[in-house]
C-alpha atoms as a PDB file:
ATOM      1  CA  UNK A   1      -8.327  67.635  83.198  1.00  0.00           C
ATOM      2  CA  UNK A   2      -8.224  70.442  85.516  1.00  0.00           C
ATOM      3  CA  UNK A   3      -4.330  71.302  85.477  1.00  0.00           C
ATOM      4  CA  UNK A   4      -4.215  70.654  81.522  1.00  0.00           C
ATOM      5  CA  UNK A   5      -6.989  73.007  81.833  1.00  0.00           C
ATOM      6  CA  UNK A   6      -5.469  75.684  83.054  1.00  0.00           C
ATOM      7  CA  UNK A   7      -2.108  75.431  80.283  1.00  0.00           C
ATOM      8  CA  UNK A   8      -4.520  75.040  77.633  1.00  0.00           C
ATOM      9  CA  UNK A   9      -6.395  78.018  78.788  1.00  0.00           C
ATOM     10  CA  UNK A  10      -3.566  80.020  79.019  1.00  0.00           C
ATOM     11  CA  UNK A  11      -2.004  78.964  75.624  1.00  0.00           C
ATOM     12  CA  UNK A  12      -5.343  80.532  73.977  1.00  0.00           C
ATOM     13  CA  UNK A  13      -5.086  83.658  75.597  1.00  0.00           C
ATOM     14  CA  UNK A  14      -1.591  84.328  74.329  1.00  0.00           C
ATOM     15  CA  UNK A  15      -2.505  83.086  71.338  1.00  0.00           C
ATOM     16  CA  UNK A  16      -5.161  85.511  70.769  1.00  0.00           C
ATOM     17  CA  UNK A  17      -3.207  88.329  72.374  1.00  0.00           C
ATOM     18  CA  UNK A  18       0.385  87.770  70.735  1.00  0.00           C
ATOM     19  CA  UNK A  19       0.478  84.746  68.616  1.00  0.00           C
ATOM     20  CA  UNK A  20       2.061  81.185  68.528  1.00  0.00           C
ATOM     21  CA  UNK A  21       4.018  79.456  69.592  1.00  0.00           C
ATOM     22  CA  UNK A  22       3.250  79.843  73.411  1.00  0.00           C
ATOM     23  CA  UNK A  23       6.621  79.606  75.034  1.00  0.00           C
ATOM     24  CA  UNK A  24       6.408  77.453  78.118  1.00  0.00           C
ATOM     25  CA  UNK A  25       8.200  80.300  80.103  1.00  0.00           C
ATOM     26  CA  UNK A  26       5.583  82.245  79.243  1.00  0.00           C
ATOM     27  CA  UNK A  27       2.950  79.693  80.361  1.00  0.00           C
ATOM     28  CA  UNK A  28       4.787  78.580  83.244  1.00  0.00           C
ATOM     29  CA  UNK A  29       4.938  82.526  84.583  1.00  0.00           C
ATOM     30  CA  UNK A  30       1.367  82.465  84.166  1.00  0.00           C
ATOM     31  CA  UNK A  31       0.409  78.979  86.282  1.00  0.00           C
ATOM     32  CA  UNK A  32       3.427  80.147  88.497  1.00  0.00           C
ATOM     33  CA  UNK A  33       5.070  76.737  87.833  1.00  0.00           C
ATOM     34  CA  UNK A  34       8.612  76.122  86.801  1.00  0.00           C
ATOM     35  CA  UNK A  35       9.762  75.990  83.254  1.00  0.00           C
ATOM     36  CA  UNK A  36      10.547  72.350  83.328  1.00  0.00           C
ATOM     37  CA  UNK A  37       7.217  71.200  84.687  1.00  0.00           C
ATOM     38  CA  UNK A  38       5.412  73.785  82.322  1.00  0.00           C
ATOM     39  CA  UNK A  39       7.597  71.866  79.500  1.00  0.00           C
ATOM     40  CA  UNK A  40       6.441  68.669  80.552  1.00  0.00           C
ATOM     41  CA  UNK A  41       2.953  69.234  80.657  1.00  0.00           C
ATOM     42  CA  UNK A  42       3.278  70.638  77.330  1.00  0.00           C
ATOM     43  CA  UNK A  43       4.878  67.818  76.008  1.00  0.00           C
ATOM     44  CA  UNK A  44       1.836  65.985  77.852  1.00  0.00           C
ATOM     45  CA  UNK A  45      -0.820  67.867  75.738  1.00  0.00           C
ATOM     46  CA  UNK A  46       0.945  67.145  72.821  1.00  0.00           C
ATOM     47  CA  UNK A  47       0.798  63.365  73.119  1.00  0.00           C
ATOM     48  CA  UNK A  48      -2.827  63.762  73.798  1.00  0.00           C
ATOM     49  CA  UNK A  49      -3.602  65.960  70.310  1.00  0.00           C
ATOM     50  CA  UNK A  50      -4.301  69.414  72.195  1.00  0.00           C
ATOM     51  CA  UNK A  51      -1.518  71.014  70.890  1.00  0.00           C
ATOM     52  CA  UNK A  52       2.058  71.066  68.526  1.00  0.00           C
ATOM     53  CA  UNK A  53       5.210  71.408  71.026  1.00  0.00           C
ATOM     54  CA  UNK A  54       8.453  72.545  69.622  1.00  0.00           C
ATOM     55  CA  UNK A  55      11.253  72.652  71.965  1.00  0.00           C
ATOM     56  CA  UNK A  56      12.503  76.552  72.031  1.00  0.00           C
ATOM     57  CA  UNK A  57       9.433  77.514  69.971  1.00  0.00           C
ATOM     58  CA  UNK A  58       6.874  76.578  72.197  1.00  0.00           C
ATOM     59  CA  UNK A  59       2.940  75.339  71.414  1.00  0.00           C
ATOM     60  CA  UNK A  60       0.701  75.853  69.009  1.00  0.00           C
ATOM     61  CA  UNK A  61      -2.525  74.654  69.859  1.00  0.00           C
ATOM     62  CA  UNK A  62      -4.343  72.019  67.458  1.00  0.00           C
ATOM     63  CA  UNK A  63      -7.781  72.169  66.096  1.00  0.00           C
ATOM     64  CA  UNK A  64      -8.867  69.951  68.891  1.00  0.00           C
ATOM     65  CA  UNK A  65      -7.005  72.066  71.359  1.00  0.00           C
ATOM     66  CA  UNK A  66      -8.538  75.807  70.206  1.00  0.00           C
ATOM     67  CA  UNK A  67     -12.143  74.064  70.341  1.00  0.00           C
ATOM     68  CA  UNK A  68     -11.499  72.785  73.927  1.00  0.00           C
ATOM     69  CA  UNK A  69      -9.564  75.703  75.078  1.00  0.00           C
ATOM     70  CA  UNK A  70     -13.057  78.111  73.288  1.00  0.00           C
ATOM     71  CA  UNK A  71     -15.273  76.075  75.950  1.00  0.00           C
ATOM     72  CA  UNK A  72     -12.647  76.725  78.603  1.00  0.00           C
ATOM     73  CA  UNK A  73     -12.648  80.200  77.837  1.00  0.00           C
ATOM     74  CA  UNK A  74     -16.338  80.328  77.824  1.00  0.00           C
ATOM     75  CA  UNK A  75     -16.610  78.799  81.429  1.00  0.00           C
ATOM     76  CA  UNK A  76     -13.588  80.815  82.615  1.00  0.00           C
ATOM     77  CA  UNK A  77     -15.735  84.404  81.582  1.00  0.00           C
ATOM     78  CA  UNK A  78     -18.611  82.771  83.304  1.00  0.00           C
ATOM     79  CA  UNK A  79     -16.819  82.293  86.608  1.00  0.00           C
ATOM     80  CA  UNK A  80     -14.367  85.350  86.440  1.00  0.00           C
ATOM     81  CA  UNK A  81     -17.360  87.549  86.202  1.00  0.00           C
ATOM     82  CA  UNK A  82     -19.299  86.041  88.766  1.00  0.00           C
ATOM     83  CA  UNK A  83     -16.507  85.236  91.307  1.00  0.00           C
ATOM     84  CA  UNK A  84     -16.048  89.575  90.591  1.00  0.00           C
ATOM     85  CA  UNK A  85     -19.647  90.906  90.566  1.00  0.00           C
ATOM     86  CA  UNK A  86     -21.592  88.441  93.183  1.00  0.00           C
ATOM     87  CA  UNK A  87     -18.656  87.159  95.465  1.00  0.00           C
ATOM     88  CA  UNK A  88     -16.123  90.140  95.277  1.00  0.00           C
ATOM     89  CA  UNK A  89     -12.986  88.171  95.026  1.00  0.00           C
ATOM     90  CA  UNK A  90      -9.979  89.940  95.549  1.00  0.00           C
ATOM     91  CA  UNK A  91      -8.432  87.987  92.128  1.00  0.00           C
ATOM     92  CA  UNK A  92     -11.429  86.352  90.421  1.00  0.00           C
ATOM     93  CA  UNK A  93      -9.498  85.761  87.478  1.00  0.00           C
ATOM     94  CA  UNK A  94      -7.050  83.207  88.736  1.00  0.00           C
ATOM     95  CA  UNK A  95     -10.005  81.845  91.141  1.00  0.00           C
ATOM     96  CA  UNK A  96     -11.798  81.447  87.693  1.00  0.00           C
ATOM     97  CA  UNK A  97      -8.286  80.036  86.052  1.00  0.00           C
ATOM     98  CA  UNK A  98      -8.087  77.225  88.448  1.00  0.00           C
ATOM     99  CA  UNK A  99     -11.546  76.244  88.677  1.00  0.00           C
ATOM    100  CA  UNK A 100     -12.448  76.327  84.554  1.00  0.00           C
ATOM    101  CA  UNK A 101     -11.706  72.664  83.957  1.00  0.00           C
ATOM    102  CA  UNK A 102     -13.927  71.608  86.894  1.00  0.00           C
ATOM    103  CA  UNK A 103     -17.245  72.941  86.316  1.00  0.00           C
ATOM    104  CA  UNK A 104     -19.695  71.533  83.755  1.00  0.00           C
ATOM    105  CA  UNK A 105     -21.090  72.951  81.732  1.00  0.00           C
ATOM    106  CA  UNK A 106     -24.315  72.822  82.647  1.00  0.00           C
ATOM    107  CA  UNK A 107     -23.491  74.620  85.592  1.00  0.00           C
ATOM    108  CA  UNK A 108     -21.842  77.015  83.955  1.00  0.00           C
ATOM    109  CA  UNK A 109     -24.664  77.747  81.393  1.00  0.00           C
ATOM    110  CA  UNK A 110     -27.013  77.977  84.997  1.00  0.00           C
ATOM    111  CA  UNK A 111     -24.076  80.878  86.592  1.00  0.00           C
ATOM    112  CA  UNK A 112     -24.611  82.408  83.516  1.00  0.00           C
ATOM    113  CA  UNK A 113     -27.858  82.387  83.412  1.00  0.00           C
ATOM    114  CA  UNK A 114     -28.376  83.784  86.757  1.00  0.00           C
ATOM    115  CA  UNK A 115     -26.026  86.645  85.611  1.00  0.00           C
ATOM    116  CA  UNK A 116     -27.864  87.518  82.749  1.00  0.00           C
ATOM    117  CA  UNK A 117     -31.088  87.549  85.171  1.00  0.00           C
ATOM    118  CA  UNK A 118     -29.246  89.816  87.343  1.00  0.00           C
ATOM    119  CA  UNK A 119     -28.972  92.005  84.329  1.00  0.00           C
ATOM    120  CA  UNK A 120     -31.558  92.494  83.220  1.00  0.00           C
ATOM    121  CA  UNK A 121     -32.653  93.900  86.492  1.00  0.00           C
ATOM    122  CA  UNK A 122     -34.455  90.336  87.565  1.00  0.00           C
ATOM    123  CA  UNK A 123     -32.356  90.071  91.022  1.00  0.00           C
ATOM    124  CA  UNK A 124     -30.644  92.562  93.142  1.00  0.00           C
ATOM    125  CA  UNK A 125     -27.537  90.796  93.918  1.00  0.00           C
ATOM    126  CA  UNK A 126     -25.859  91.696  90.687  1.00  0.00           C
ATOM    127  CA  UNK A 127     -25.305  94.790  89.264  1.00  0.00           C
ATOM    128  CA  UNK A 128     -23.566  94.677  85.760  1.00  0.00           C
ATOM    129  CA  UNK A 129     -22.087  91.416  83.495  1.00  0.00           C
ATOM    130  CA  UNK A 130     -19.580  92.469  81.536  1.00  0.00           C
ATOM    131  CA  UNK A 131     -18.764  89.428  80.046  1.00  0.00           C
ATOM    132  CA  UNK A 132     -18.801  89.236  76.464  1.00  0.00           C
ATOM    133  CA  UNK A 133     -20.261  85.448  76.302  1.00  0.00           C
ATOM    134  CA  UNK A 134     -23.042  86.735  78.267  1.00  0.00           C
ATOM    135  CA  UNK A 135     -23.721  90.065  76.016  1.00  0.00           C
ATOM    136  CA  UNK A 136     -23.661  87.614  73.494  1.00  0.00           C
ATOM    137  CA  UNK A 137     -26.396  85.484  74.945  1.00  0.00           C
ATOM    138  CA  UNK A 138     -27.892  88.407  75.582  1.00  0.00           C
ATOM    139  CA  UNK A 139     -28.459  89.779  72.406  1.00  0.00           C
ATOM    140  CA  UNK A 140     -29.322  86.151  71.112  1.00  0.00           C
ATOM    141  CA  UNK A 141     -32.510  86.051  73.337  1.00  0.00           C
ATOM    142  CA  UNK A 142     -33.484  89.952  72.652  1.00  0.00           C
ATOM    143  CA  UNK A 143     -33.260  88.650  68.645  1.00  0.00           C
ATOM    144  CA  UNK A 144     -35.360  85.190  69.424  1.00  0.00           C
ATOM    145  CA  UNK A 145     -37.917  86.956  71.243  1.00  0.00           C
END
């Protein structure tokens, strides 16, 4: 699911940031695709129950969609921060965009792990996490002893 990955991760960020529907010119600007294939896989999504598609409206993500898209997010924080703080990408976001719907998550729970090490001062190679999954974590283990 790696390429539906990447339109249902962008469809929650502009969800969160400006609302539905997603228009797929926004989406396809995002992937850098064209409009009709950004349509299509839209259309795609829809037949599979990730999101609503309403030509000239856009999508609307389903339930199904939002809790997939979460998990994406999740795994796209994990790799954005450390493809930025341990690799030094020049554009870890979109390395992190197109690699999302490929990693499991048990790696991704073991990156960010390691981060969180790093953070707490356990390892040199890291200096700072600023994700917000990971200050999350964070603060769960400082509250469970």
């Amino acid at each position: 699911m790696t390429d539906a990955s990447q339109y249902l991760l962008v469809c929650y960020l502009a969800a969160r940031d400006g609302g539905e529907p997603v228009s797929p010119g926004h989406v396809a600007d995002e992937l850098d695709r064209s409009p009709a294939v950004a349509t299509e896989t839209l259309q795609r999504l829809e037949t599979r129950g990730y999101l609503t598609y309403e030509p000239y409206d856009g999508a609307t993500l389903t339930a199904q969609g939002r809790e997939t898209a979460a998990d994406l997010y999740e795994t796209y924080v994990v790799l954005s921060t450390f493809f930025r703080d341990v690799l030094e990408l020049e554009d870890p976001d979109r390395e992190a965009m197109a690699l999302a719907g490929s990693v499991s998550s048990l790696v991704a729970n073991r990156v960010a792990e390691t981060l969180l090490e790093a953070e707490d001062g356990e390892s040199a190679d890291v200096s700072t996490l600023s994700s917000p999954i990971a200050s999350e974590r964070s603060r769960s283990r400082e509250e469970n002893g």
